[in-house]
N, C-alpha and C. Protein backbone atom coordinates (compact mmCIF):
# COMPACT_ATOMS: atom_id res chain seq x y z
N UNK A 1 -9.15 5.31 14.78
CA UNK A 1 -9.25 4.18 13.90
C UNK A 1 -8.54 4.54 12.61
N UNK A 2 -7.37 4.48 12.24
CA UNK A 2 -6.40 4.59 11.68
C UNK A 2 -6.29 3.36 10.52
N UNK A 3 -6.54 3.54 8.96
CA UNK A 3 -6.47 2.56 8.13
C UNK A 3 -5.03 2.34 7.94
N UNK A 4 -5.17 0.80 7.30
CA UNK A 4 -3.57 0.77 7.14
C UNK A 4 -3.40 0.63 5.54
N UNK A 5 -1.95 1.24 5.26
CA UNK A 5 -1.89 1.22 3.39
C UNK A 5 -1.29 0.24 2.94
N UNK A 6 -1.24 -0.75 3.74
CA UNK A 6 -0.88 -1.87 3.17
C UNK A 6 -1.44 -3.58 3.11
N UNK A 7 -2.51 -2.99 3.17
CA UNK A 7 -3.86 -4.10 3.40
C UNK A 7 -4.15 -4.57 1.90
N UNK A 8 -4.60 -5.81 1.97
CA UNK A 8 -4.46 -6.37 0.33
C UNK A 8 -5.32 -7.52 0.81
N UNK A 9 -6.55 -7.51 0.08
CA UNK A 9 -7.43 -8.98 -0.30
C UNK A 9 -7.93 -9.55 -1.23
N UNK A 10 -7.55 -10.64 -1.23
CA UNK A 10 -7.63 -11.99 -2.35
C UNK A 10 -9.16 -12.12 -2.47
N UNK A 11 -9.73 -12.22 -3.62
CA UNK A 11 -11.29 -12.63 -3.99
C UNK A 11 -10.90 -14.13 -4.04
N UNK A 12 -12.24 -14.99 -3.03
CA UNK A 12 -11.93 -16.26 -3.36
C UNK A 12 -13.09 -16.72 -4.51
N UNK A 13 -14.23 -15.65 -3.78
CA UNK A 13 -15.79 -15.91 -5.05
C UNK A 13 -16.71 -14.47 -4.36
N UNK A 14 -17.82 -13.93 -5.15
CA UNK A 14 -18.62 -12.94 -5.53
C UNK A 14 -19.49 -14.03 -5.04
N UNK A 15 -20.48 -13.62 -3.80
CA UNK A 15 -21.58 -13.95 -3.56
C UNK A 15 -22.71 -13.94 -3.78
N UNK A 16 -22.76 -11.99 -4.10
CA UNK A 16 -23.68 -11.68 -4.71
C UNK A 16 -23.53 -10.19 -4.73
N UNK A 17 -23.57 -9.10 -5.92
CA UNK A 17 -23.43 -8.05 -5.98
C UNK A 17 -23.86 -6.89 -6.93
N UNK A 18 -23.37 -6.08 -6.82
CA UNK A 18 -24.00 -5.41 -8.50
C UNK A 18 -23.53 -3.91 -8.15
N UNK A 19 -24.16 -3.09 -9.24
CA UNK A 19 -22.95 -1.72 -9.62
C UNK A 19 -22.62 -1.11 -7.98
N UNK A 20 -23.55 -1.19 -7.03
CA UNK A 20 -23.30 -0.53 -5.39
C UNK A 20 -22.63 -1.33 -5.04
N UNK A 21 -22.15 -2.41 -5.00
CA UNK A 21 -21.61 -3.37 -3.68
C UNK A 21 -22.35 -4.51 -3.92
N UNK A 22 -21.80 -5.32 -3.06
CA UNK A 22 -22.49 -6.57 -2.43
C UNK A 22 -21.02 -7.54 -1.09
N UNK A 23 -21.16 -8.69 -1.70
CA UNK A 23 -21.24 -9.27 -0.72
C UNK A 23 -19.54 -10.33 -1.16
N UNK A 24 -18.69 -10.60 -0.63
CA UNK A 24 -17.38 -11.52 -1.19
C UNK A 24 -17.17 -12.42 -0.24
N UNK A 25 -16.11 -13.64 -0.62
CA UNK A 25 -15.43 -14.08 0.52
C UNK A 25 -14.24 -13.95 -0.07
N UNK A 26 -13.12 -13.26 0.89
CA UNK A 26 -12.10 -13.10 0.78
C UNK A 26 -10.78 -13.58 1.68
N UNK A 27 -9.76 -13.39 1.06
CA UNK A 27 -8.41 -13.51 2.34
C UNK A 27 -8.08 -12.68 2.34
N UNK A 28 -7.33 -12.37 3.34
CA UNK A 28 -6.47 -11.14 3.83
C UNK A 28 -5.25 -11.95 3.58
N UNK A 29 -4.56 -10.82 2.38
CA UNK A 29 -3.04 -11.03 2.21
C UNK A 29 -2.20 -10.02 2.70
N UNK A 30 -2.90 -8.82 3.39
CA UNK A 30 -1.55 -8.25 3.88
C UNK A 30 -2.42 -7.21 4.97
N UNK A 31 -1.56 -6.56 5.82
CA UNK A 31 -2.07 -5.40 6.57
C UNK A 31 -3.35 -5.82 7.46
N UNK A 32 -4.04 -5.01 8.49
CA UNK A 32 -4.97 -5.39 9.21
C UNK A 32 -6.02 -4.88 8.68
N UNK A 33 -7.52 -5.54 8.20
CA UNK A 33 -8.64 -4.88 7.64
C UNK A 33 -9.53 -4.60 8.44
N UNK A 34 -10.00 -3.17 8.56
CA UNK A 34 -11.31 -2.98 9.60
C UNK A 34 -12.58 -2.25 8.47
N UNK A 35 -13.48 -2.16 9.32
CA UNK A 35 -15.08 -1.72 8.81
C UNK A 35 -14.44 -0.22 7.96
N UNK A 36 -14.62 0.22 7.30
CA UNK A 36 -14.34 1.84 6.79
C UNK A 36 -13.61 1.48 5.72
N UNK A 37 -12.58 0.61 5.93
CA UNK A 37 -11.60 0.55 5.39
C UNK A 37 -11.93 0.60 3.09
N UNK A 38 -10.80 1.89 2.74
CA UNK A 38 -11.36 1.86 1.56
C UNK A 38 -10.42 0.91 0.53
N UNK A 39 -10.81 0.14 -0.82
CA UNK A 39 -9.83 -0.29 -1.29
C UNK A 39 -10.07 -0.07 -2.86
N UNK A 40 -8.99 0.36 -3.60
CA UNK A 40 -8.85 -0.06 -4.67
C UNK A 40 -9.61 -0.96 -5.82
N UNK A 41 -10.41 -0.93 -6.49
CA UNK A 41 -11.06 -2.11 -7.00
C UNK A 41 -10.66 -2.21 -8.60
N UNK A 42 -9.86 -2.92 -9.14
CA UNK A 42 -8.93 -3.33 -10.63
C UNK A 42 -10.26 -2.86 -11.31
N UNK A 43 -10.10 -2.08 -12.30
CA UNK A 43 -10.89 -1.28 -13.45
C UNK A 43 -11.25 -2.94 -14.59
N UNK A 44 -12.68 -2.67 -14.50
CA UNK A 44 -13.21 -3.67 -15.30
C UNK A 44 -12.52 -3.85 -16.63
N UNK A 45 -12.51 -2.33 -17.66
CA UNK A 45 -11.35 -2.71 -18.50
C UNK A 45 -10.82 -0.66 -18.28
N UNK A 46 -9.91 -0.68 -19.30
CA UNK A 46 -9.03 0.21 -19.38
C UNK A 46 -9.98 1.09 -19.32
N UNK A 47 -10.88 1.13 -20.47
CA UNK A 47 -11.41 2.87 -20.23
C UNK A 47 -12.22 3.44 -19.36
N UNK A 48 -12.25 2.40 -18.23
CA UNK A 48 -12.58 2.65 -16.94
C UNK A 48 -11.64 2.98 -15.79
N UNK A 49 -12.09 4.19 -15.09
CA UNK A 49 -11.00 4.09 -13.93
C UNK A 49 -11.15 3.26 -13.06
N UNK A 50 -9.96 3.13 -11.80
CA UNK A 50 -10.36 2.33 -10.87
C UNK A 50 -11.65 3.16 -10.22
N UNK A 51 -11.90 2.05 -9.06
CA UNK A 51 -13.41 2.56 -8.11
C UNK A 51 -12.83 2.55 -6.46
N UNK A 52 -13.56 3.23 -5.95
CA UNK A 52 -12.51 2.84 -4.26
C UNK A 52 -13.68 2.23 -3.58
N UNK A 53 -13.83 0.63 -3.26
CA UNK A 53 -14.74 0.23 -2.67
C UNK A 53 -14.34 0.38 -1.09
N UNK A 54 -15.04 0.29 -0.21
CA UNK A 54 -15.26 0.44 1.20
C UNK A 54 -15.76 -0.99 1.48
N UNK A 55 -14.95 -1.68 2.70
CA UNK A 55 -15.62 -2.66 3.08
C UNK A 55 -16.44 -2.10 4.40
N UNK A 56 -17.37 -2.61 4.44
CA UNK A 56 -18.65 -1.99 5.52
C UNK A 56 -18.97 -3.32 6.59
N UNK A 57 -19.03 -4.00 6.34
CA UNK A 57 -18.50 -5.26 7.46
C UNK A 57 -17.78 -6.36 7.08
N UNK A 58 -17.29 -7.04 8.25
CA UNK A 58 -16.56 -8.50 8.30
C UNK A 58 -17.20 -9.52 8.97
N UNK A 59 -17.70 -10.46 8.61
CA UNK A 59 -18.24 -11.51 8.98
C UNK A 59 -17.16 -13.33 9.04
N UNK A 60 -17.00 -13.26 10.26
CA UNK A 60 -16.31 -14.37 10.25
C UNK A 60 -16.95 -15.88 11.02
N UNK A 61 -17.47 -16.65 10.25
CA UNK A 61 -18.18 -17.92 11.29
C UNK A 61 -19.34 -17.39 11.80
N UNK A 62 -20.10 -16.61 10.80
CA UNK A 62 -21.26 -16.12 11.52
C UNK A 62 -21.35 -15.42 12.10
N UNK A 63 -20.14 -14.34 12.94
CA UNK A 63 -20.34 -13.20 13.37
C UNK A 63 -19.71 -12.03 13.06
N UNK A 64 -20.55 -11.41 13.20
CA UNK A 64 -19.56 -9.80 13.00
C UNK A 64 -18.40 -9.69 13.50
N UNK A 65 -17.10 -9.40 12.86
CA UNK A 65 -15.75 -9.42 13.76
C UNK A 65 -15.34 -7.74 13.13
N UNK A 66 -14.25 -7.32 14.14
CA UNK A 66 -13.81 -6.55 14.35
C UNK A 66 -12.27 -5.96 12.95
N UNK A 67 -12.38 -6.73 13.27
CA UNK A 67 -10.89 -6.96 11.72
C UNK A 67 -11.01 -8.11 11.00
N UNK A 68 -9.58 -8.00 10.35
CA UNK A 68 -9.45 -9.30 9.88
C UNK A 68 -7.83 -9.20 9.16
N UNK A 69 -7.22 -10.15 9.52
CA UNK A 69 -5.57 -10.21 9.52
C UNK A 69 -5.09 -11.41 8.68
N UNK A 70 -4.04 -11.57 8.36
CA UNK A 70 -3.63 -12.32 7.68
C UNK A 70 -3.22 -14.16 8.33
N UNK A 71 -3.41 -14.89 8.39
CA UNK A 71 -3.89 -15.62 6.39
C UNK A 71 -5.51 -15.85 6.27
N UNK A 72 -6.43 -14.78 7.38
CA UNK A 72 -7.49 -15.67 7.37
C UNK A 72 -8.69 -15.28 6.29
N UNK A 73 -9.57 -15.91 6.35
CA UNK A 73 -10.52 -15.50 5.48
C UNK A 73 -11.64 -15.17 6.16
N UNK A 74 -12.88 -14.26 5.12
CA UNK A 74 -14.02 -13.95 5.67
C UNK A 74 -14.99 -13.54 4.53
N UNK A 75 -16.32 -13.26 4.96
CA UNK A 75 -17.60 -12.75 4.07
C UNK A 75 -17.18 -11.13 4.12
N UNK A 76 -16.85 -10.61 3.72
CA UNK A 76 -16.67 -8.74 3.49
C UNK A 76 -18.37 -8.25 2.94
N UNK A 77 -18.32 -7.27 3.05
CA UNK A 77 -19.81 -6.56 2.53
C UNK A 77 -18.78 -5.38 2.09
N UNK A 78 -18.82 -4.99 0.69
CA UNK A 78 -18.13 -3.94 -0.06
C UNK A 78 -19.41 -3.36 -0.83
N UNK A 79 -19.13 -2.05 -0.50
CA UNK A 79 -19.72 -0.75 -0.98
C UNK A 79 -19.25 0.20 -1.76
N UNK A 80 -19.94 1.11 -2.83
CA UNK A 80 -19.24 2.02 -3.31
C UNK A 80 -19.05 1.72 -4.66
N UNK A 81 -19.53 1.27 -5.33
CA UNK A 81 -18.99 1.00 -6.52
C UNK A 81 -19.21 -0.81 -6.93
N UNK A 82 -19.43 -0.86 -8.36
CA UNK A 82 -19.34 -2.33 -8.62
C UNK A 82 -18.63 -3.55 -8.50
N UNK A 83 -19.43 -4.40 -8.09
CA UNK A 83 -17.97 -5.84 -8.04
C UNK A 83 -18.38 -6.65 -8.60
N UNK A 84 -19.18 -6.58 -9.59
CA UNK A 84 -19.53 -7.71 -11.21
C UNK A 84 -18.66 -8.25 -11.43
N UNK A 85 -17.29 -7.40 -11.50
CA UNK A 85 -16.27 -7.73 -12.59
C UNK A 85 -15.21 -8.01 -11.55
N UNK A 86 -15.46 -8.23 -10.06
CA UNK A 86 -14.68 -9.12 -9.55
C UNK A 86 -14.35 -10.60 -9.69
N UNK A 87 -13.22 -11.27 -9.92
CA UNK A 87 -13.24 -13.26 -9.94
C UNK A 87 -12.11 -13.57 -8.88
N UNK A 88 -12.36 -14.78 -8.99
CA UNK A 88 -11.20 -15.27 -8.17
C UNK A 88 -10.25 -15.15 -8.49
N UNK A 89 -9.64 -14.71 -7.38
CA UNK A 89 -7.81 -14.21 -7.32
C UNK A 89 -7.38 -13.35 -7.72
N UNK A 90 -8.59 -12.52 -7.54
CA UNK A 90 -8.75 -10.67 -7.77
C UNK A 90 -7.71 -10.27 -6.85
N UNK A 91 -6.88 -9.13 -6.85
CA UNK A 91 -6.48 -8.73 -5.54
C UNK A 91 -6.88 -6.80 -5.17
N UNK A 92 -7.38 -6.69 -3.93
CA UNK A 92 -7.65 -5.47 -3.91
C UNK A 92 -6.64 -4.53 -3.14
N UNK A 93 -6.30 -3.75 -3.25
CA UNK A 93 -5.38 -3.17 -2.52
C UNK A 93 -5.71 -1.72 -2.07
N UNK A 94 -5.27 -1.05 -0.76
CA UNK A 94 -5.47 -0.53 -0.20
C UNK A 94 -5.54 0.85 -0.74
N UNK A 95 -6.53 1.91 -0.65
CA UNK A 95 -6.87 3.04 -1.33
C UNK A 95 -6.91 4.09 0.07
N UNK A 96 -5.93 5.07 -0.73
CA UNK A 96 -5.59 6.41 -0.05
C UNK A 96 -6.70 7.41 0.44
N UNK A 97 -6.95 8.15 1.70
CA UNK A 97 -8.19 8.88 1.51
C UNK A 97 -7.88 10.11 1.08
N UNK A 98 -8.50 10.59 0.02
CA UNK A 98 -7.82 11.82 -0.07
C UNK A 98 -7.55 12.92 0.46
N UNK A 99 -6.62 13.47 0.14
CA UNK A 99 -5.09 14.59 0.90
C UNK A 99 -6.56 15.97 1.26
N UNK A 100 -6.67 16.34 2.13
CA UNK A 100 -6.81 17.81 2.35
C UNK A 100 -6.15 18.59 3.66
N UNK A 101 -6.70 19.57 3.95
CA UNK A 101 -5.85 20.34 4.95
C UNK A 101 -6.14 19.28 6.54
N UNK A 102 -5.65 20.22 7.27
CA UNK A 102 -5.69 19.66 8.53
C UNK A 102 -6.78 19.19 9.14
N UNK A 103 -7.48 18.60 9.44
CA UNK A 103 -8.97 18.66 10.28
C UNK A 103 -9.41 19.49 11.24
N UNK A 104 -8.32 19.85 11.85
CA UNK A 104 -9.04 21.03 12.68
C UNK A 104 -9.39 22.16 11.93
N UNK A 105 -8.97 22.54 11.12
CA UNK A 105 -9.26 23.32 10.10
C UNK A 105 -10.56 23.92 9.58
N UNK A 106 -11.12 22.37 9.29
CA UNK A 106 -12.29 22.60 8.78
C UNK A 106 -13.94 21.82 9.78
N UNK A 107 -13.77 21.63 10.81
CA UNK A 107 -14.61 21.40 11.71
C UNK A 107 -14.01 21.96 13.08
N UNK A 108 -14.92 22.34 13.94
CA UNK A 108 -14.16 22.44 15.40
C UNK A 108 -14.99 21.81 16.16
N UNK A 109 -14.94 21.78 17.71
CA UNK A 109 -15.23 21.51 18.69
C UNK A 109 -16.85 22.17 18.73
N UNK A 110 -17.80 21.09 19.10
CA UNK A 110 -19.35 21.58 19.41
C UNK A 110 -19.66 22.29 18.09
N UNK A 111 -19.21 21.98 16.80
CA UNK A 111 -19.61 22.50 15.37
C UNK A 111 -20.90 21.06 15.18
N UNK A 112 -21.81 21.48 15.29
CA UNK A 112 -22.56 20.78 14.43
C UNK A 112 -22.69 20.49 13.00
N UNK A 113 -23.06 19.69 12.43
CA UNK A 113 -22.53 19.31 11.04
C UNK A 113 -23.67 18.04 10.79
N UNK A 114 -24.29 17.62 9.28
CA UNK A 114 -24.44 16.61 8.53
C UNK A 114 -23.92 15.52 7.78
N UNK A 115 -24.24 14.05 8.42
CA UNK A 115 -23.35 13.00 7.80
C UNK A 115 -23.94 12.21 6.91
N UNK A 116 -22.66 11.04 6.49
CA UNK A 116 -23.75 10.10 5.88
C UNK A 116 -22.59 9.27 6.19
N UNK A 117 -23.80 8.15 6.95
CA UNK A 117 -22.64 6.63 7.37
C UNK A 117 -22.13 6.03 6.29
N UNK A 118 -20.62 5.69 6.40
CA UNK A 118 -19.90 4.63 5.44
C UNK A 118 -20.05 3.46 5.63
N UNK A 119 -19.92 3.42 6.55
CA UNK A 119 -19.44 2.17 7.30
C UNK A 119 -19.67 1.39 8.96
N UNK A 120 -20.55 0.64 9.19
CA UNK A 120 -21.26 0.42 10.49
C UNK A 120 -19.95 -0.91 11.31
N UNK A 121 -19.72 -1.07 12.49
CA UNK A 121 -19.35 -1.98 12.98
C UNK A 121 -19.64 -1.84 14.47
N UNK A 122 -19.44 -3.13 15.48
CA UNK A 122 -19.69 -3.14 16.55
C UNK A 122 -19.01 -1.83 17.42
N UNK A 123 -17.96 -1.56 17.03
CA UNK A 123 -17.37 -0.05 17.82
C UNK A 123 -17.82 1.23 17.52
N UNK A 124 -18.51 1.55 16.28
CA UNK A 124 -19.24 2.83 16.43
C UNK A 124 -19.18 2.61 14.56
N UNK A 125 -19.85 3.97 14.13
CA UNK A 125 -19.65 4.24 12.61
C UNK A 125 -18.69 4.72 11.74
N UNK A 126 -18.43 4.32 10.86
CA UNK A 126 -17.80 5.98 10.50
C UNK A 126 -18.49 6.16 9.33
N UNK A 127 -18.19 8.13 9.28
CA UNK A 127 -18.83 8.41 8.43
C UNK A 127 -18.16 9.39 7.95
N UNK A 128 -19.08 10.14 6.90
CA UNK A 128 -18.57 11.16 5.54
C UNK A 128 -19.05 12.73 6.05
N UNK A 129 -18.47 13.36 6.51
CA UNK A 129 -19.54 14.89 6.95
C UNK A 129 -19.68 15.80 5.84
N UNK A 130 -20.90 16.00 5.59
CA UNK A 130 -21.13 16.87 4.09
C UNK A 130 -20.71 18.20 4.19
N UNK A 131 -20.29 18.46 2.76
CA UNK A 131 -20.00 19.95 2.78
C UNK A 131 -18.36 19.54 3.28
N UNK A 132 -17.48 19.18 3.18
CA UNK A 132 -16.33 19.32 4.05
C UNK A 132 -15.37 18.18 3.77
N UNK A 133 -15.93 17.33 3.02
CA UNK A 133 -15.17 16.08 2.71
C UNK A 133 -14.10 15.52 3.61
N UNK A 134 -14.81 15.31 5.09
CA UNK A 134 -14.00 15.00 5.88
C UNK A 134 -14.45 13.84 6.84
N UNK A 135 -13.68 12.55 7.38
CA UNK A 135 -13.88 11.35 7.92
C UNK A 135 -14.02 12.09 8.86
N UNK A 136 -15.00 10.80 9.34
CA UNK A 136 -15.59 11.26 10.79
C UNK A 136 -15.91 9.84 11.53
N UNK A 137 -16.36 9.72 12.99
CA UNK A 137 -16.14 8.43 13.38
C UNK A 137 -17.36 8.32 14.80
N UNK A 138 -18.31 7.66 14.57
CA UNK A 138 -19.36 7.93 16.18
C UNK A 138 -19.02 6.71 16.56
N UNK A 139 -18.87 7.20 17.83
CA UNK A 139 -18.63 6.17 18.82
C UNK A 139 -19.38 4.94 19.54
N UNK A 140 -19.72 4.08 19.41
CA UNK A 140 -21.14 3.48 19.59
C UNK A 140 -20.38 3.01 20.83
N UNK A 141 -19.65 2.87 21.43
CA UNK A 141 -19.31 1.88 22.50
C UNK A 141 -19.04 3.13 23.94
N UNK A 142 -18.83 4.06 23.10
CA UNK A 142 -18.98 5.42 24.44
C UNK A 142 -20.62 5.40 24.98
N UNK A 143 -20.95 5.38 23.81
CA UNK A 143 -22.45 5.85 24.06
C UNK A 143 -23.31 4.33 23.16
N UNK A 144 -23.25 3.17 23.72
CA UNK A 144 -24.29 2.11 23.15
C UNK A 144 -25.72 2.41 23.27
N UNK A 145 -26.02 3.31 23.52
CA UNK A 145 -27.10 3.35 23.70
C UNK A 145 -27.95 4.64 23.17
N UNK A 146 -27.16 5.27 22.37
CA UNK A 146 -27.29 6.06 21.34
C UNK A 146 -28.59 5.73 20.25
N UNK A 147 -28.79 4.75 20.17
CA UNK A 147 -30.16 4.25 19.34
C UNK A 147 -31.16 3.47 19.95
N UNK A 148 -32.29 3.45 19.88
CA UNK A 148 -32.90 2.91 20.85
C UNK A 148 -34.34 2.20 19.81
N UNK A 149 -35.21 2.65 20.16
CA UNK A 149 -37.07 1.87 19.42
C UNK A 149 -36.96 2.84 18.57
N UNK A 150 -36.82 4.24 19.27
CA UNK A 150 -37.04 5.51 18.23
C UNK A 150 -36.45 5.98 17.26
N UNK A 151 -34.64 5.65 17.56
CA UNK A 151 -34.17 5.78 16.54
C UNK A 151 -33.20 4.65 16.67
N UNK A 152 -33.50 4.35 15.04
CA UNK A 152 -32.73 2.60 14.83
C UNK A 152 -31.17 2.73 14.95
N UNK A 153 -30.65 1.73 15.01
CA UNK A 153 -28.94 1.23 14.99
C UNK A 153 -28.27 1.91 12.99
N UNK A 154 -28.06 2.73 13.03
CA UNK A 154 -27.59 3.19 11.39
C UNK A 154 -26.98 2.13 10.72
N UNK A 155 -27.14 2.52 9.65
CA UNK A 155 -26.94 1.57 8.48
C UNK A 155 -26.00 2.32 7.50
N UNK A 156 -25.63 2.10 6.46
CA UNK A 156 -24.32 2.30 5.53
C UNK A 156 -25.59 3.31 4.40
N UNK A 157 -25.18 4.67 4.73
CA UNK A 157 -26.07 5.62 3.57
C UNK A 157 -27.28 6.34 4.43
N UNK A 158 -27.18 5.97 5.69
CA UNK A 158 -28.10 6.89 6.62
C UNK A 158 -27.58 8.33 6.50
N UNK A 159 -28.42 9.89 6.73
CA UNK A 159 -27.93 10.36 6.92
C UNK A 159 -28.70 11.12 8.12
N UNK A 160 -27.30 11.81 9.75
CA UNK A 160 -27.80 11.73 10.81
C UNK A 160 -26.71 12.99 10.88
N UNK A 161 -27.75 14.36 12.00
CA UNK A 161 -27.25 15.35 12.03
C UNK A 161 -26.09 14.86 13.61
N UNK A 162 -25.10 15.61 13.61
CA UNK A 162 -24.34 15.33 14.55
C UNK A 162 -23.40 16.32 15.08
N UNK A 163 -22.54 15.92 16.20
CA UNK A 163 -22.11 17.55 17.00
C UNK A 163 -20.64 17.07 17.04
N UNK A 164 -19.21 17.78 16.71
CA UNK A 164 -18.41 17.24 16.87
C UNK A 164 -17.76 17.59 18.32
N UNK A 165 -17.57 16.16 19.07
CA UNK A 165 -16.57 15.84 20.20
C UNK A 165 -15.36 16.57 20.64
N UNK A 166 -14.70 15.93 19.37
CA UNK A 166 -13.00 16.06 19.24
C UNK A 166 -12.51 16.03 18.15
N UNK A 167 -12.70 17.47 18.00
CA UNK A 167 -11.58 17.70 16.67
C UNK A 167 -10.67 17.80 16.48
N UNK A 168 -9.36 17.10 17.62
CA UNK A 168 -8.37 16.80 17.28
C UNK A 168 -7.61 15.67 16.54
N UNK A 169 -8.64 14.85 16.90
CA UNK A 169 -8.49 13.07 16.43
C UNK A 169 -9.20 13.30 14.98
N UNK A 170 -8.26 12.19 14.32
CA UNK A 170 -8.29 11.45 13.32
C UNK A 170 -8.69 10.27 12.55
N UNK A 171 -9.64 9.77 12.22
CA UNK A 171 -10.90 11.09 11.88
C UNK A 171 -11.40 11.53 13.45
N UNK A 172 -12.42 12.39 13.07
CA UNK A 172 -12.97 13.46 14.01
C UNK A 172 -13.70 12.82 14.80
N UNK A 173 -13.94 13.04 16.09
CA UNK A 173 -14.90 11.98 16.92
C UNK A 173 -16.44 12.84 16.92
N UNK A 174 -17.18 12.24 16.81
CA UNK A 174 -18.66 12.68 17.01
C UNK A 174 -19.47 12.00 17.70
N UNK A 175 -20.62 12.64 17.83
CA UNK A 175 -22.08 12.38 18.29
C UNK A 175 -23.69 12.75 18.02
N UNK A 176 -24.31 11.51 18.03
CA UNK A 176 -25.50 11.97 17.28
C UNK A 176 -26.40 12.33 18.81
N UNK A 177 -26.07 12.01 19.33
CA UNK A 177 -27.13 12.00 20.92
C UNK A 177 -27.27 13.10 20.87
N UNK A 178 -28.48 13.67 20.88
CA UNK A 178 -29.16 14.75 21.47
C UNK A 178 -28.67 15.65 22.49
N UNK A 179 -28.44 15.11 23.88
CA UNK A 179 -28.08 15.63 24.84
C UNK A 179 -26.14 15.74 24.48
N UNK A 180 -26.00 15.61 23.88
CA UNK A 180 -24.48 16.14 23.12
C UNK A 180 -24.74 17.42 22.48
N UNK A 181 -25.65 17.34 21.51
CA UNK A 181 -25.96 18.10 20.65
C UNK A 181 -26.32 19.76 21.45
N UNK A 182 -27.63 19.03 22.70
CA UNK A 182 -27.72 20.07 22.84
C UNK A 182 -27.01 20.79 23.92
N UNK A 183 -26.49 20.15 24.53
CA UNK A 183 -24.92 20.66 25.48
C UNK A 183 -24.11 21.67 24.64
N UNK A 184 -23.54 21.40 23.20
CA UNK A 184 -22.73 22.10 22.73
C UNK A 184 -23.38 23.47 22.71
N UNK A 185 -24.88 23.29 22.31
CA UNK A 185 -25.29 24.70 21.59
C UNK A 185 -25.52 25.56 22.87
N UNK A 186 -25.07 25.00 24.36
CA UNK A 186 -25.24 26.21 25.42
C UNK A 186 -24.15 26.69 25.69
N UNK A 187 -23.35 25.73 25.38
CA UNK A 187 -21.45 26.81 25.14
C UNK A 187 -21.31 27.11 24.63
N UNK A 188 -20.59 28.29 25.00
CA UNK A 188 -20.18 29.49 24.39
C UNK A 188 -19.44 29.29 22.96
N UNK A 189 -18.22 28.13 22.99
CA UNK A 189 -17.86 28.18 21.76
C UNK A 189 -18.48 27.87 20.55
N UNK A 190 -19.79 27.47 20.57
CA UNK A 190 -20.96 27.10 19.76
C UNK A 190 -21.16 28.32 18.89
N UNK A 191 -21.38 29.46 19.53
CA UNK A 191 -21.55 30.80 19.46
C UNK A 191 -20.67 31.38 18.79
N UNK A 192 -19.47 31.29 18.42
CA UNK A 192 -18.19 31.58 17.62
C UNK A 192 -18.86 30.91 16.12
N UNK A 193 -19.54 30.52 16.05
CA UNK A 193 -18.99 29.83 14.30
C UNK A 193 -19.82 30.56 13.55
């Protein structure tokens, strides 16, 4: 799940929000927008920096959608920072994640690790892995059934211990399932870290 840097959305109105996030309807003026996706938010005034909001879902006609492309519009749920000082015909533009080394680098294969969800959508989460400042991504559609009575469907700021998949991909693929978890810790390469 690959963001794109050239995604740009129009504020049509502030629904409802405050210094964390809330709630917009917007257009998409450029690039394809998905759940994770971080953006730029215009500095209330100068002696403020910008903020990098995260949109955390898309709601289109009442349902959760998957993207959202140009010319259409939608309800966004943005996180991360304030949107008080958003108005109409704001424009947000697409925010860089920041530069570090390689990912394999700094997680491997069957490394267990601590997250905290960014961002929830019908295809899985993504999230932030602590200690490591590195994207990460659970798969909800490999494994739908990953949450159940006992443990709920995650939400944006959960935080859920997890085992990494594939640390070759970008971001990193993970899993919170148990029987992932505890698969890794009987291989051997578990035992290396």
């Amino acid at each position: 799940m690959s963001h794109e840097l050239s995604c740009a959305l129009q504020i049509y109105a502030v629904e409802h929000g405050d210094d964390h996030g809330g709630v917009c309807v917007v257009r998409c003026i450029g690039g394809i927008v998905r759940a994770g996706q971080p953006f730029l938010s215009p500095a209330a005034s100068e002696s403020v920096s910008t903020t990098a909001l995260t949109v955390t879902g898309i709601e289109r006609y009442g349902r959760e959608a998957a993207f959202l492309e140009p010319p259409h519009s939608a309800r966004v749920t943005l996180s991360g920072g304030p949107i008080t000082g958003l108005t109409r015909g704001t424009v947000l533009s697409a925010a860089l994640w920041p530069a570090g080394p390689p990912v394999s680098t700094q997680l491997v294969n069957d490394q267990e690790a601590d997250v905290v969800v960014t961002a929830v959508a019908s295809v899985g989460s993504s999230v932030e892995v602590a200690g490591v400042d590195v994207a990460g991504f659970i798969d909800q559609v490999k494994h739908p059934s990953w949450w159940s009575a006992e443990v709920p469907r995650p939400r944006v700021g959960d935080q859920l211990h997890v085992v990494v998949l594939d640390d070759s991909r970008d971001p990193v693929r993970l899993s919170a399932l148990r029987s992932d978890i505890e698969s890794a810790r009987r291989r051997p390469s578990h035992r290396r870290q």
